[in-house]
PDB file of N, CA and C in Angstrom:
ATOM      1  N   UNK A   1     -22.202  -0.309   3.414  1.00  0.00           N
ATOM      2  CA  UNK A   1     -21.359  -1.080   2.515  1.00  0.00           C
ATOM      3  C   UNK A   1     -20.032  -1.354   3.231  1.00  0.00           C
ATOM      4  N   UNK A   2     -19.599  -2.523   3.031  1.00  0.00           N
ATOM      5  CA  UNK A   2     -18.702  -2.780   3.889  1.00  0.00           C
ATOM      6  C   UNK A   2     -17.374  -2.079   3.254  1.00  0.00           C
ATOM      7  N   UNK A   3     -15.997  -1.919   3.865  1.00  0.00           N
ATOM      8  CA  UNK A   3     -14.695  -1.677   3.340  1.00  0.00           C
ATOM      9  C   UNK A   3     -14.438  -2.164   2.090  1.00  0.00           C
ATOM     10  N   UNK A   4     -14.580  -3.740   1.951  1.00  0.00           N
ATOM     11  CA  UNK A   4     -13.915  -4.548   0.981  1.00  0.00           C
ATOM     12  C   UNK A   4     -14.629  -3.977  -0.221  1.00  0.00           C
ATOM     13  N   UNK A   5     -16.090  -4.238   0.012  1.00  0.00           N
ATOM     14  CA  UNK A   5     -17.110  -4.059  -1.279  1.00  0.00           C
ATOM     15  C   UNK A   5     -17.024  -2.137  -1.735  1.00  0.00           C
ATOM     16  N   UNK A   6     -16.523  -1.295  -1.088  1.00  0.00           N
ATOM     17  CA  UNK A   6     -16.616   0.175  -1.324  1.00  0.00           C
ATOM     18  C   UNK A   6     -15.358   0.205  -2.017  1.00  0.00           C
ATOM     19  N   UNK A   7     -14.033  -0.678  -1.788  1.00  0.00           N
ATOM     20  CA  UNK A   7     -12.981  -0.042  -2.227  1.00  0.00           C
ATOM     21  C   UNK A   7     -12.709  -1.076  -3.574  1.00  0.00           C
ATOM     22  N   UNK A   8     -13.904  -1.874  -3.493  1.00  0.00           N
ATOM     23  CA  UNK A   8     -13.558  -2.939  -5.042  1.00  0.00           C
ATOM     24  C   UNK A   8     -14.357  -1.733  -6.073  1.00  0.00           C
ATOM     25  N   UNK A   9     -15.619  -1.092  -5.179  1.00  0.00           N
ATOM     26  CA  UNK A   9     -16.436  -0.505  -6.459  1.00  0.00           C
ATOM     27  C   UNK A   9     -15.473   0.664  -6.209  1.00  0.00           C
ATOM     28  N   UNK A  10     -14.746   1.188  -5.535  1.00  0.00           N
ATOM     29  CA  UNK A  10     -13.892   2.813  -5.896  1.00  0.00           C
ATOM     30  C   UNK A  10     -13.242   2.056  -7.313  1.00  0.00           C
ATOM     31  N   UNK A  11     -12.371   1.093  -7.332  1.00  0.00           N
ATOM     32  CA  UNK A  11     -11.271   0.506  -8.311  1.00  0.00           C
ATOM     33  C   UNK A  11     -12.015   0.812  -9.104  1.00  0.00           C
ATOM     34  N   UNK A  12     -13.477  -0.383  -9.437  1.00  0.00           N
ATOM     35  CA  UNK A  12     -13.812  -0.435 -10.932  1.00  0.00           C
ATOM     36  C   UNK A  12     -14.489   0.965 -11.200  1.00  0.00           C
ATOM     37  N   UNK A  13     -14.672   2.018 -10.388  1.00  0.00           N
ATOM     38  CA  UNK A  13     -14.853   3.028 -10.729  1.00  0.00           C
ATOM     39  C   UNK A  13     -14.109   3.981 -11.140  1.00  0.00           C
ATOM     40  N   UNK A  14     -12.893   3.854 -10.475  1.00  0.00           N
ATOM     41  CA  UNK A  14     -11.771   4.474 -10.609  1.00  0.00           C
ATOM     42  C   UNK A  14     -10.883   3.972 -12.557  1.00  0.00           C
ATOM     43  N   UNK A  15     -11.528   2.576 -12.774  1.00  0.00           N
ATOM     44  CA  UNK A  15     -10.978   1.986 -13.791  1.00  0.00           C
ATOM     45  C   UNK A  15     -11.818   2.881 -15.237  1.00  0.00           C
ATOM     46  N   UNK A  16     -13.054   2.670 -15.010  1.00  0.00           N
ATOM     47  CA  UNK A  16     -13.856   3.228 -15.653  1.00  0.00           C
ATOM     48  C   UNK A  16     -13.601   4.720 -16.210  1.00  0.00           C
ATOM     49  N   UNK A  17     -13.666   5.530 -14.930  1.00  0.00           N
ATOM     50  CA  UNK A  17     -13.116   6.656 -15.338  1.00  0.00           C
ATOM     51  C   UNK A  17     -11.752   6.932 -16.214  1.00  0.00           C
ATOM     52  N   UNK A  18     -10.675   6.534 -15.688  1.00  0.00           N
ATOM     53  CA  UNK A  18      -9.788   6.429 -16.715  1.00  0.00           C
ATOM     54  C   UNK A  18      -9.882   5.852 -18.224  1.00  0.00           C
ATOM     55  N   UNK A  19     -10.375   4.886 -18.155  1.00  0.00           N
ATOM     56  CA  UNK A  19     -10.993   4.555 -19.370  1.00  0.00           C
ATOM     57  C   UNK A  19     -11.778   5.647 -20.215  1.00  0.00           C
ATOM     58  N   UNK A  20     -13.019   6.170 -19.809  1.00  0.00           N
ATOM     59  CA  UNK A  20     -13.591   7.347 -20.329  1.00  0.00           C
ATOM     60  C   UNK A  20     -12.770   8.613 -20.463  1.00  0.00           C
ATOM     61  N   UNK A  21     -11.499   8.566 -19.615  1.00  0.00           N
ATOM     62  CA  UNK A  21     -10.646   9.802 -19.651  1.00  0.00           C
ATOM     63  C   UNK A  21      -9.877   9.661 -21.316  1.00  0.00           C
ATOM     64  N   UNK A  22      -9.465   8.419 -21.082  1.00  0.00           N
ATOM     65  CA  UNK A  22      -8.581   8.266 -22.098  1.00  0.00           C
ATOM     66  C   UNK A  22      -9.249   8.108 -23.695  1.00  0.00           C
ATOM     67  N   UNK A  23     -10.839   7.879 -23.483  1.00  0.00           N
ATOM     68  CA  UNK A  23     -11.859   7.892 -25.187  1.00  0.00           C
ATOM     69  C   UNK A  23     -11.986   9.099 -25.546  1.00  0.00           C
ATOM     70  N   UNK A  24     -12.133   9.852 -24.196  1.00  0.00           N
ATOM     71  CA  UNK A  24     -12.476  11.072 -24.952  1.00  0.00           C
ATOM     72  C   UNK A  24     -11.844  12.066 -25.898  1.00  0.00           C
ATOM     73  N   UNK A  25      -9.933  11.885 -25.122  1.00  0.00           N
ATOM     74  CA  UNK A  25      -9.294  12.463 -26.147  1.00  0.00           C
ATOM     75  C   UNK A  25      -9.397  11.987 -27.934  1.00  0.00           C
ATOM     76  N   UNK A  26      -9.940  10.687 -28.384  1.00  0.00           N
ATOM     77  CA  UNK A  26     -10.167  10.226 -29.306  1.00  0.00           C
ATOM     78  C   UNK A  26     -10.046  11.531 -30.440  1.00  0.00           C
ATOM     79  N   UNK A  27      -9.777  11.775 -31.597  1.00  0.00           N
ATOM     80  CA  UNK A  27      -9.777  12.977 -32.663  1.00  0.00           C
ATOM     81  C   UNK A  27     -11.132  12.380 -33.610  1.00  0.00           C
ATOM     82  N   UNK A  28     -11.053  11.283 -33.986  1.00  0.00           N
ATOM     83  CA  UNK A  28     -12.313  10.823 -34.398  1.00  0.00           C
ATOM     84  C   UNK A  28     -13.752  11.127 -33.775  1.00  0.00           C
ATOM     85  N   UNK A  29     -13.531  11.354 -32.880  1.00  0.00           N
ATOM     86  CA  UNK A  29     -14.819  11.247 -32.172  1.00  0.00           C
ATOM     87  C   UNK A  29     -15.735  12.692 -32.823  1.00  0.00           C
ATOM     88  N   UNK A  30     -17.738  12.489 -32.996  1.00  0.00           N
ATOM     89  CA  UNK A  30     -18.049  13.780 -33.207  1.00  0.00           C
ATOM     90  C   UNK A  30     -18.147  14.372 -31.504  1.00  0.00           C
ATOM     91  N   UNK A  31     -18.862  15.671 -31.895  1.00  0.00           N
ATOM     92  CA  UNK A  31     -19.406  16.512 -30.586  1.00  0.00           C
ATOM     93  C   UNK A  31     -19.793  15.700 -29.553  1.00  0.00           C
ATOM     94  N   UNK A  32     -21.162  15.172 -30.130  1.00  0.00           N
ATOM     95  CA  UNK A  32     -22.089  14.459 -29.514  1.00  0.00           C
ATOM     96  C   UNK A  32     -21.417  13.168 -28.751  1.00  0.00           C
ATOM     97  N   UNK A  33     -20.502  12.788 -29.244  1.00  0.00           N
ATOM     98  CA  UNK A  33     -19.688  11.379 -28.615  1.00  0.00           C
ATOM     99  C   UNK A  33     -18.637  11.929 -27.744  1.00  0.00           C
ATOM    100  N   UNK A  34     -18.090  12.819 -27.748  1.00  0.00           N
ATOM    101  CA  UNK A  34     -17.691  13.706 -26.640  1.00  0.00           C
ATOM    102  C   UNK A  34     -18.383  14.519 -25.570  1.00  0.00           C
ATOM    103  N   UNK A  35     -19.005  14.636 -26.246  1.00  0.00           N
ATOM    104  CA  UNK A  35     -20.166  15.218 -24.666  1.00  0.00           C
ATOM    105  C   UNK A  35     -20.413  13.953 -24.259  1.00  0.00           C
ATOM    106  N   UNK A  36     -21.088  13.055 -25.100  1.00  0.00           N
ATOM    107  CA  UNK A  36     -21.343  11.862 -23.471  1.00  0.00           C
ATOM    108  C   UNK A  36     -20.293  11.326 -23.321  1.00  0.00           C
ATOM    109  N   UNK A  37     -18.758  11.088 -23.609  1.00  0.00           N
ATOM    110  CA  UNK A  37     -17.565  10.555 -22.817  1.00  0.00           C
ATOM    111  C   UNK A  37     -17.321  11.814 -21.911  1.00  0.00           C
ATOM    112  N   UNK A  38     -17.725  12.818 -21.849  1.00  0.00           N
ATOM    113  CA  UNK A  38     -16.993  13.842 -21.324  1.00  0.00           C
ATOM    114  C   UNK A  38     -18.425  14.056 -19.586  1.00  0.00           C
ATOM    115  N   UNK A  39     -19.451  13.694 -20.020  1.00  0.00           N
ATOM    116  CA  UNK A  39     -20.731  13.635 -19.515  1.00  0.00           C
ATOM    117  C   UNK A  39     -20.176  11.994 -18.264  1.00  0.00           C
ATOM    118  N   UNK A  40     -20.018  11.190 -19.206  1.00  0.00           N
ATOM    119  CA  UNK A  40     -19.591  10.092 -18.062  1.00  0.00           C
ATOM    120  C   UNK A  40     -18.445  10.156 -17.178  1.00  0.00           C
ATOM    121  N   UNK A  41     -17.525  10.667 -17.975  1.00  0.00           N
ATOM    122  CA  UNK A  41     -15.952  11.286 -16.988  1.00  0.00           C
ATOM    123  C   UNK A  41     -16.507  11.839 -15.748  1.00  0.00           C
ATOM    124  N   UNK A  42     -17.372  12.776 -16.191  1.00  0.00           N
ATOM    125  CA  UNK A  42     -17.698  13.576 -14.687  1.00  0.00           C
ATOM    126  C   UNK A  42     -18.734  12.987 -13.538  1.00  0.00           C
ATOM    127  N   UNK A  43     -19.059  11.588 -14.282  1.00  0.00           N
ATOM    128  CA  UNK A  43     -20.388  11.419 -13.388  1.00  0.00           C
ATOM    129  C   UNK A  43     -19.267  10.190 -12.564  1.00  0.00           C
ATOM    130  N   UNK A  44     -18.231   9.387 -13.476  1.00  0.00           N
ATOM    131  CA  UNK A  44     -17.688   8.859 -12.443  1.00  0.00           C
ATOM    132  C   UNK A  44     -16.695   9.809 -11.602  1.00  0.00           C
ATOM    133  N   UNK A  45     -16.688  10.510 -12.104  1.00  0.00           N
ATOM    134  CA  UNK A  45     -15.729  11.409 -11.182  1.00  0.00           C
ATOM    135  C   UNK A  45     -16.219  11.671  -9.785  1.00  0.00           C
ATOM    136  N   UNK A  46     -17.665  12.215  -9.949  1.00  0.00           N
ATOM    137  CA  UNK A  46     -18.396  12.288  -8.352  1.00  0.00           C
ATOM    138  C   UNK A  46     -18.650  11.306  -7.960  1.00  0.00           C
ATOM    139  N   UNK A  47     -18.733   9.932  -8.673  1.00  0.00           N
ATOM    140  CA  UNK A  47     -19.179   8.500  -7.465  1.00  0.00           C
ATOM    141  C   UNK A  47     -17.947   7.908  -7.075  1.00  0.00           C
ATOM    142  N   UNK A  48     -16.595   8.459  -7.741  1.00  0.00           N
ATOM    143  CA  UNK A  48     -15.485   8.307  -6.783  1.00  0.00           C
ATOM    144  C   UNK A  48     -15.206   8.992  -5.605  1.00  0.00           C
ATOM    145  N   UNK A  49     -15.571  10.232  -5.578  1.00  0.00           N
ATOM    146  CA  UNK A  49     -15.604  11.139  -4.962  1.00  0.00           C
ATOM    147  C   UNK A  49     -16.649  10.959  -3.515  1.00  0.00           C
ATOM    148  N   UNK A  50     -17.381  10.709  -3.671  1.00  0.00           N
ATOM    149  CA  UNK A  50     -18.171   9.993  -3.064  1.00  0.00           C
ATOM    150  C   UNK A  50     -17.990   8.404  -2.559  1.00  0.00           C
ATOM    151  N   UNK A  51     -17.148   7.549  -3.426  1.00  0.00           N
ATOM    152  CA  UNK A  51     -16.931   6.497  -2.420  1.00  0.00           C
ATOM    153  C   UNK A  51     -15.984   7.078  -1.534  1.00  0.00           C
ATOM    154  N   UNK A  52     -14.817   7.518  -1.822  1.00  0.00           N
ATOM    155  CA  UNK A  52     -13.690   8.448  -1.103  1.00  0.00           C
ATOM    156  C   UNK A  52     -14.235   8.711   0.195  1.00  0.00           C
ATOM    157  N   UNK A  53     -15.201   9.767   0.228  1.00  0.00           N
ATOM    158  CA  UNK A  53     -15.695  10.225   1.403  1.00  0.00           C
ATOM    159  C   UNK A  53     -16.380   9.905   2.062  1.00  0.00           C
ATOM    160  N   UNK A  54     -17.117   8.483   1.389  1.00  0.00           N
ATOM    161  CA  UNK A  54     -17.486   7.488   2.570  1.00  0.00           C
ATOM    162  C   UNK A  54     -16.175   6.801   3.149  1.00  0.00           C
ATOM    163  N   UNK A  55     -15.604   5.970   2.843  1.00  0.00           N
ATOM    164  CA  UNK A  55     -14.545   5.563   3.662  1.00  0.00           C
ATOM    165  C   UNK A  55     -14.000   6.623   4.236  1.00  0.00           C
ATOM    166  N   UNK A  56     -13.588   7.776   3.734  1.00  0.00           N
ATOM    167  CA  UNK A  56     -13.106   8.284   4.873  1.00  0.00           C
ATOM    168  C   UNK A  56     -13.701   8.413   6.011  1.00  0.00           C
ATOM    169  N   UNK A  57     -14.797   8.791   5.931  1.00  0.00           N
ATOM    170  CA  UNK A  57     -15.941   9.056   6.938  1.00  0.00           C
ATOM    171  C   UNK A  57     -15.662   7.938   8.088  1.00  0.00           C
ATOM    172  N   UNK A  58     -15.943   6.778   7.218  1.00  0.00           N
ATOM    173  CA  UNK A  58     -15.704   5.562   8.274  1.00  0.00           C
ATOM    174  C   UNK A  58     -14.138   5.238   8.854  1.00  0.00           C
ATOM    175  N   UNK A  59     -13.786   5.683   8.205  1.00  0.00           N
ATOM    176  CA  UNK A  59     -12.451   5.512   8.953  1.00  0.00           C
ATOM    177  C   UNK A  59     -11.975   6.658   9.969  1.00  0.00           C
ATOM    178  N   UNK A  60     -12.873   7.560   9.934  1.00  0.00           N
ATOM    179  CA  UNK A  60     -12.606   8.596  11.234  1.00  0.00           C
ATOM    180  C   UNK A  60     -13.621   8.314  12.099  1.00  0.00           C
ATOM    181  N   UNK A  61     -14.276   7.632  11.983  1.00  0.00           N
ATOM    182  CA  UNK A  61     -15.415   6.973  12.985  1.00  0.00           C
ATOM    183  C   UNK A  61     -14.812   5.727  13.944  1.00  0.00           C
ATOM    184  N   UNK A  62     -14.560   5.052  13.044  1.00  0.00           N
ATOM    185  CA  UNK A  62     -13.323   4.020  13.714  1.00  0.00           C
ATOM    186  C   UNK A  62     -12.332   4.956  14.794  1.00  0.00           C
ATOM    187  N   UNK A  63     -11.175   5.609  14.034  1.00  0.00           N
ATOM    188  CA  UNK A  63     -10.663   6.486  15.129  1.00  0.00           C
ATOM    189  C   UNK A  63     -10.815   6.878  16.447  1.00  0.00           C
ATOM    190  N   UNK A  64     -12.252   7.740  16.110  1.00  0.00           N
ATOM    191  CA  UNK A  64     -12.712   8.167  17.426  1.00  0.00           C
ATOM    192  C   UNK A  64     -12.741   7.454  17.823  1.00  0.00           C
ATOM    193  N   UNK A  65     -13.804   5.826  17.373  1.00  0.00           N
ATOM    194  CA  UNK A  65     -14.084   5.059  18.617  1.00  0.00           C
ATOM    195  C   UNK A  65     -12.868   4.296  19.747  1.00  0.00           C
ATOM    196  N   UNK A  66     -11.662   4.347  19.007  1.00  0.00           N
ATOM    197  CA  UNK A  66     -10.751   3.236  19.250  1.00  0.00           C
ATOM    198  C   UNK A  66     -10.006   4.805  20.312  1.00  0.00           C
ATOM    199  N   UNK A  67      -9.940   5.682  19.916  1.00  0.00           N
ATOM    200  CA  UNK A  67      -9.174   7.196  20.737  1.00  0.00           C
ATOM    201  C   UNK A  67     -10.324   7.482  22.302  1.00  0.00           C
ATOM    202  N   UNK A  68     -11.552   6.820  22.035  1.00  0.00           N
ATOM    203  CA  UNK A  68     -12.748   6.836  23.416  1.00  0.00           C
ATOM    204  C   UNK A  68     -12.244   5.671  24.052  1.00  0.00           C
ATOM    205  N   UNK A  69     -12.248   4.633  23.338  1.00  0.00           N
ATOM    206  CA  UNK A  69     -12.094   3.022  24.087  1.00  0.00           C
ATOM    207  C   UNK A  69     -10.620   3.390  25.094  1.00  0.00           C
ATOM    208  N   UNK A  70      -9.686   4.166  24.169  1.00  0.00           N
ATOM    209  CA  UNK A  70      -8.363   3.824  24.595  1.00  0.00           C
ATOM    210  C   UNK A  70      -8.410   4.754  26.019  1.00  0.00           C
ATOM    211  N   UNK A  71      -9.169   6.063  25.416  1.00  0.00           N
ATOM    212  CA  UNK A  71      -8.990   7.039  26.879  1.00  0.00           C
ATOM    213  C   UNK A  71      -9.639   6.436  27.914  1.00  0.00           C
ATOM    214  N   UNK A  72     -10.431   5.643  28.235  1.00  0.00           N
ATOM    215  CA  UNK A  72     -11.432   5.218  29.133  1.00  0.00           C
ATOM    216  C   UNK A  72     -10.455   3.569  29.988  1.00  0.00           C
ATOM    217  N   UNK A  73      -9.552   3.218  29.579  1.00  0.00           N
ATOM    218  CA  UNK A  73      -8.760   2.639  29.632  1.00  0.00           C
ATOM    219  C   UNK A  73      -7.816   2.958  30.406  1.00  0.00           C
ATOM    220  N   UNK A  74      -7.212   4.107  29.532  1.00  0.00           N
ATOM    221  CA  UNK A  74      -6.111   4.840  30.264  1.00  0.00           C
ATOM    222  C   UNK A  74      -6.268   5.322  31.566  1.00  0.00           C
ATOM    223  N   UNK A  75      -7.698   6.178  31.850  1.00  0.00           N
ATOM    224  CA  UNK A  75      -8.125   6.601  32.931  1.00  0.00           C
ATOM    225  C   UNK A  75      -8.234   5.115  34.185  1.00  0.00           C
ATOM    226  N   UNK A  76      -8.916   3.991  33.351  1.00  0.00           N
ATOM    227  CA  UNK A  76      -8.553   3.089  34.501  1.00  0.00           C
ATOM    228  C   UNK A  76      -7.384   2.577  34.794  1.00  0.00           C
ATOM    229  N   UNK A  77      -6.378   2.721  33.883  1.00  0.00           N
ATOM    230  CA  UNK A  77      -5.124   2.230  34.368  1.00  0.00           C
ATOM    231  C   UNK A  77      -4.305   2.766  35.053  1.00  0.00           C
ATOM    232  N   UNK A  78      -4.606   4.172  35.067  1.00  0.00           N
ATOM    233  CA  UNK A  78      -4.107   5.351  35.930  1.00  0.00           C
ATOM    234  C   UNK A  78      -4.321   5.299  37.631  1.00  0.00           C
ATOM    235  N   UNK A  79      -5.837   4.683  37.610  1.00  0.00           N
ATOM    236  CA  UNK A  79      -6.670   4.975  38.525  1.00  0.00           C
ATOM    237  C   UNK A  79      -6.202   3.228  39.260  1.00  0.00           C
ATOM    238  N   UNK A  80      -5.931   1.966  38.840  1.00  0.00           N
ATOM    239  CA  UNK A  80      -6.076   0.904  39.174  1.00  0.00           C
ATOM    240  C   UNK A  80      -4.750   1.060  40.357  1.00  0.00           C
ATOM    241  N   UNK A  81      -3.456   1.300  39.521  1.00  0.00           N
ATOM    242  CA  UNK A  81      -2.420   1.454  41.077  1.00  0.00           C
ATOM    243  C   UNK A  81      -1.380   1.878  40.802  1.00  0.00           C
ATOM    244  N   UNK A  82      -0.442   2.502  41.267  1.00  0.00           N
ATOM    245  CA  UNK A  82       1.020   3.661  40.201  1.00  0.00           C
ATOM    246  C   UNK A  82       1.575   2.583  39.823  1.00  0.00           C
ATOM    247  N   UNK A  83       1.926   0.892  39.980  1.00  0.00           N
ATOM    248  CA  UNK A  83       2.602   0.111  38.708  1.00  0.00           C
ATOM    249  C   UNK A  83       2.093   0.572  37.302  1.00  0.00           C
ATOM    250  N   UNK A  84       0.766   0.660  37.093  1.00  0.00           N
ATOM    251  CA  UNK A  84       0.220   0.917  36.191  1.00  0.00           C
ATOM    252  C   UNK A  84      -0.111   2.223  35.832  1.00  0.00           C
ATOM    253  N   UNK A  85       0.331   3.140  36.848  1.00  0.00           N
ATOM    254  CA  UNK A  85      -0.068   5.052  36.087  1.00  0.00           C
ATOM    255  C   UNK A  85       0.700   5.232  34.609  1.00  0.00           C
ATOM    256  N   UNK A  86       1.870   4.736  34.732  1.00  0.00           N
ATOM    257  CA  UNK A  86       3.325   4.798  33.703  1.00  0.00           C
ATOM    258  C   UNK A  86       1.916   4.444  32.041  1.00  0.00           C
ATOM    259  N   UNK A  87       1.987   3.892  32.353  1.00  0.00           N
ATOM    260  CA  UNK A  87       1.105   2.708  30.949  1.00  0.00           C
ATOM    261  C   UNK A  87      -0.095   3.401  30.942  1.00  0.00           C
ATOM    262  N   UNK A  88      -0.857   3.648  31.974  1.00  0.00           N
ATOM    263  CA  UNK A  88      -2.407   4.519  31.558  1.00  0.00           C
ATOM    264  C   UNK A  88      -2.005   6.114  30.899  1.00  0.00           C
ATOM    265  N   UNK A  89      -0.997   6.592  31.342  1.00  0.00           N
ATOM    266  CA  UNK A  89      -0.281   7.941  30.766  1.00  0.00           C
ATOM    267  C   UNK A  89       0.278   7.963  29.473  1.00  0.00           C
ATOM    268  N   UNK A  90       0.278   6.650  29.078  1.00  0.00           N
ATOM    269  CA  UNK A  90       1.039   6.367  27.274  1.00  0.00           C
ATOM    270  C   UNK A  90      -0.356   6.400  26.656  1.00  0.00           C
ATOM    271  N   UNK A  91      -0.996   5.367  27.108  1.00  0.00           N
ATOM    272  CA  UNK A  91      -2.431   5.252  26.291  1.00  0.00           C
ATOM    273  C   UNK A  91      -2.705   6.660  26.554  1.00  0.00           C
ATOM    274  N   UNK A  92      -3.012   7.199  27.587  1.00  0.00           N
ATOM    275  CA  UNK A  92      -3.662   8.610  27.297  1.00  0.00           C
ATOM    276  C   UNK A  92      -3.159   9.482  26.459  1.00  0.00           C
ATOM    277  N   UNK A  93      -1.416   9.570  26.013  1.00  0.00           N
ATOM    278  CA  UNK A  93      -1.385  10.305  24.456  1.00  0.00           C
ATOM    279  C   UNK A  93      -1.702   9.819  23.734  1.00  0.00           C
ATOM    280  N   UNK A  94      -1.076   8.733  23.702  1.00  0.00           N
ATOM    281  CA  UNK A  94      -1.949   7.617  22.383  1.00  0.00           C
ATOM    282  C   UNK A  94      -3.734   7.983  22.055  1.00  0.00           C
ATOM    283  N   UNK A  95      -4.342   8.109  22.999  1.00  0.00           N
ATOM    284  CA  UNK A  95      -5.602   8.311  22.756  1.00  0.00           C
ATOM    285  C   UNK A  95      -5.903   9.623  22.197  1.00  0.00           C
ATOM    286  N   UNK A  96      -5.182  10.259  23.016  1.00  0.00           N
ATOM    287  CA  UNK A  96      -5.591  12.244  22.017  1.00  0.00           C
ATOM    288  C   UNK A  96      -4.977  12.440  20.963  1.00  0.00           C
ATOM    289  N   UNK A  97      -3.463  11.312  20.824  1.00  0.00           N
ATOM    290  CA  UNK A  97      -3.173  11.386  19.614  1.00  0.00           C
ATOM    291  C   UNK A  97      -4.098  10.870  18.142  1.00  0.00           C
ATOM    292  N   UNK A  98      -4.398   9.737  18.766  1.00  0.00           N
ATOM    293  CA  UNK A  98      -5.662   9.243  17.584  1.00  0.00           C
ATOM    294  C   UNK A  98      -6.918  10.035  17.594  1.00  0.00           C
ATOM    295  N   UNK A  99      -7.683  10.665  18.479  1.00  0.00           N
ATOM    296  CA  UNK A  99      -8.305  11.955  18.457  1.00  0.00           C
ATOM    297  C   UNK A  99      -8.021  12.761  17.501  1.00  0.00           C
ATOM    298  N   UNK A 100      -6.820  13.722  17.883  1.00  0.00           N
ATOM    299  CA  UNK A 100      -6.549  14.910  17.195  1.00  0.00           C
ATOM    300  C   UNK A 100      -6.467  14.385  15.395  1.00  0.00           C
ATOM    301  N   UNK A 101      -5.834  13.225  15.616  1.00  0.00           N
ATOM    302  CA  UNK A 101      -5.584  12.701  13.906  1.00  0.00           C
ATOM    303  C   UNK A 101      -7.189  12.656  13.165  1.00  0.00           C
ATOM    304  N   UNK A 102      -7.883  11.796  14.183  1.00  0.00           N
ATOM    305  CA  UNK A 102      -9.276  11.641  13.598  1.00  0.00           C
ATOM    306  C   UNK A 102      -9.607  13.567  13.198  1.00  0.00           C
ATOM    307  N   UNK A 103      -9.973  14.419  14.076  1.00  0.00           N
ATOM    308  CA  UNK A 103     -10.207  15.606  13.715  1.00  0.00           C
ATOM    309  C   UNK A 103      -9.669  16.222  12.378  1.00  0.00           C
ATOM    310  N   UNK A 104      -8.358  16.193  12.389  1.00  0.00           N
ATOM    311  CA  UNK A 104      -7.674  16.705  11.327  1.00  0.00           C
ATOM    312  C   UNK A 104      -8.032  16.060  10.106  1.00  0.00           C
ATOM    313  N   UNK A 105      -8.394  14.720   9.554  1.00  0.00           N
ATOM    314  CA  UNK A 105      -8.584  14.337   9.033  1.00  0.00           C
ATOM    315  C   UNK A 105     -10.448  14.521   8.211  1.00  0.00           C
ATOM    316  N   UNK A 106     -10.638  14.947   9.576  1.00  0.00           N
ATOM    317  CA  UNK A 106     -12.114  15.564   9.356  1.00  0.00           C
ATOM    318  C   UNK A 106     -12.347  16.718   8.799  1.00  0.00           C
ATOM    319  N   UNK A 107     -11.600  17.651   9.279  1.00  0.00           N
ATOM    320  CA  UNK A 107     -11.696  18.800   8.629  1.00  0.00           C
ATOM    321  C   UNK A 107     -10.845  18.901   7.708  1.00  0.00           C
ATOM    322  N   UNK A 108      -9.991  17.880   7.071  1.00  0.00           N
ATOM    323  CA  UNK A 108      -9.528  18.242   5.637  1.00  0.00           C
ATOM    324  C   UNK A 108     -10.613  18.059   4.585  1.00  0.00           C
ATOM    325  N   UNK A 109     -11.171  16.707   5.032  1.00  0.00           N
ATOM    326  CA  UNK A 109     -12.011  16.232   4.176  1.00  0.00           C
ATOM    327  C   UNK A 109     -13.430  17.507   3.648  1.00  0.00           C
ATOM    328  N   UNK A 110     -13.790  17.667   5.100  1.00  0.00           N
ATOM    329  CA  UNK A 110     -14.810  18.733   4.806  1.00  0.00           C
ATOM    330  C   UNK A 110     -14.305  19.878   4.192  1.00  0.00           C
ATOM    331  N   UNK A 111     -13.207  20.091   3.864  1.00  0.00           N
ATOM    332  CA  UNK A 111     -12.568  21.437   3.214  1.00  0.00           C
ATOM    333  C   UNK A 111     -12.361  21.124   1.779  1.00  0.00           C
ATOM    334  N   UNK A 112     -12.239  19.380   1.411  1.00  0.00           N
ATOM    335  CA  UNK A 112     -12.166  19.144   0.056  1.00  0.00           C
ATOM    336  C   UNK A 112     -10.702  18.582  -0.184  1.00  0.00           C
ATOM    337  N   UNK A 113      -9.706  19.029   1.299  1.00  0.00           N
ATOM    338  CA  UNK A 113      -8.453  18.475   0.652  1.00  0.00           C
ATOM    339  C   UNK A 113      -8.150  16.927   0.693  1.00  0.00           C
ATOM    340  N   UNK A 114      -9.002  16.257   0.930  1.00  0.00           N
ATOM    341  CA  UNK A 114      -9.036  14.702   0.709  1.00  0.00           C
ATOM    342  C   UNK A 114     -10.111  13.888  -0.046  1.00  0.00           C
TER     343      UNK A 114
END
């Protein structure tokens, strides 16, 4: 699923849920009409949760790739002639910097804090 189409269905999912957040407090409501507003709260709750962690996913995939492209770069710009070591030595933090970010971002997610 592409970006555009994951983060239109997070919204209307995200819309939804609030919506069901906000019926359920209803005082009118019986049991039974609270268990299923309270039943749907939670089910959009995990397919947000789940679009969430697909994009994230993809967006630390991106990372890496662009933190590989950049190091492989750097190494040739290093390597091409010392006008150019200065500039292959920026990209090369630049590259472990987008690395290390991709990681961190990985293991928040897998821990739940994103």
């Amino acid at each position: 699923m592409a970006n555009t189409e994951r983060l239109n269905a997070l919204r209307k999912v995200a819309l939804a849920r609030e919506e069901a957040g906000k019926a359920r407090i209803d005082s009118g409501l019986t049991d039974t009409q609270r268990a299923l507003l309270n039943d749907t709260y939670d089910a959009l709750l995990d397919a947000e949760s789940t679009l969430l962690h697909e994009f994230l996913q993809d967006e630390i995939e991106k990372l890496e790739e662009q933190a590989e492209v950049l190091a492989k770069l750097a190494s040739r710009l290093q390597r091409s002639s010392d006008a150019l070591k200065q500039i292959g030595a920026t990209v090369k933090t630049v590259a472990k910097v987008l690395g290390v970010l991709a990681e961190i971002i990985a293991k928040a997610a897998t821990v739940g804090l994103l």
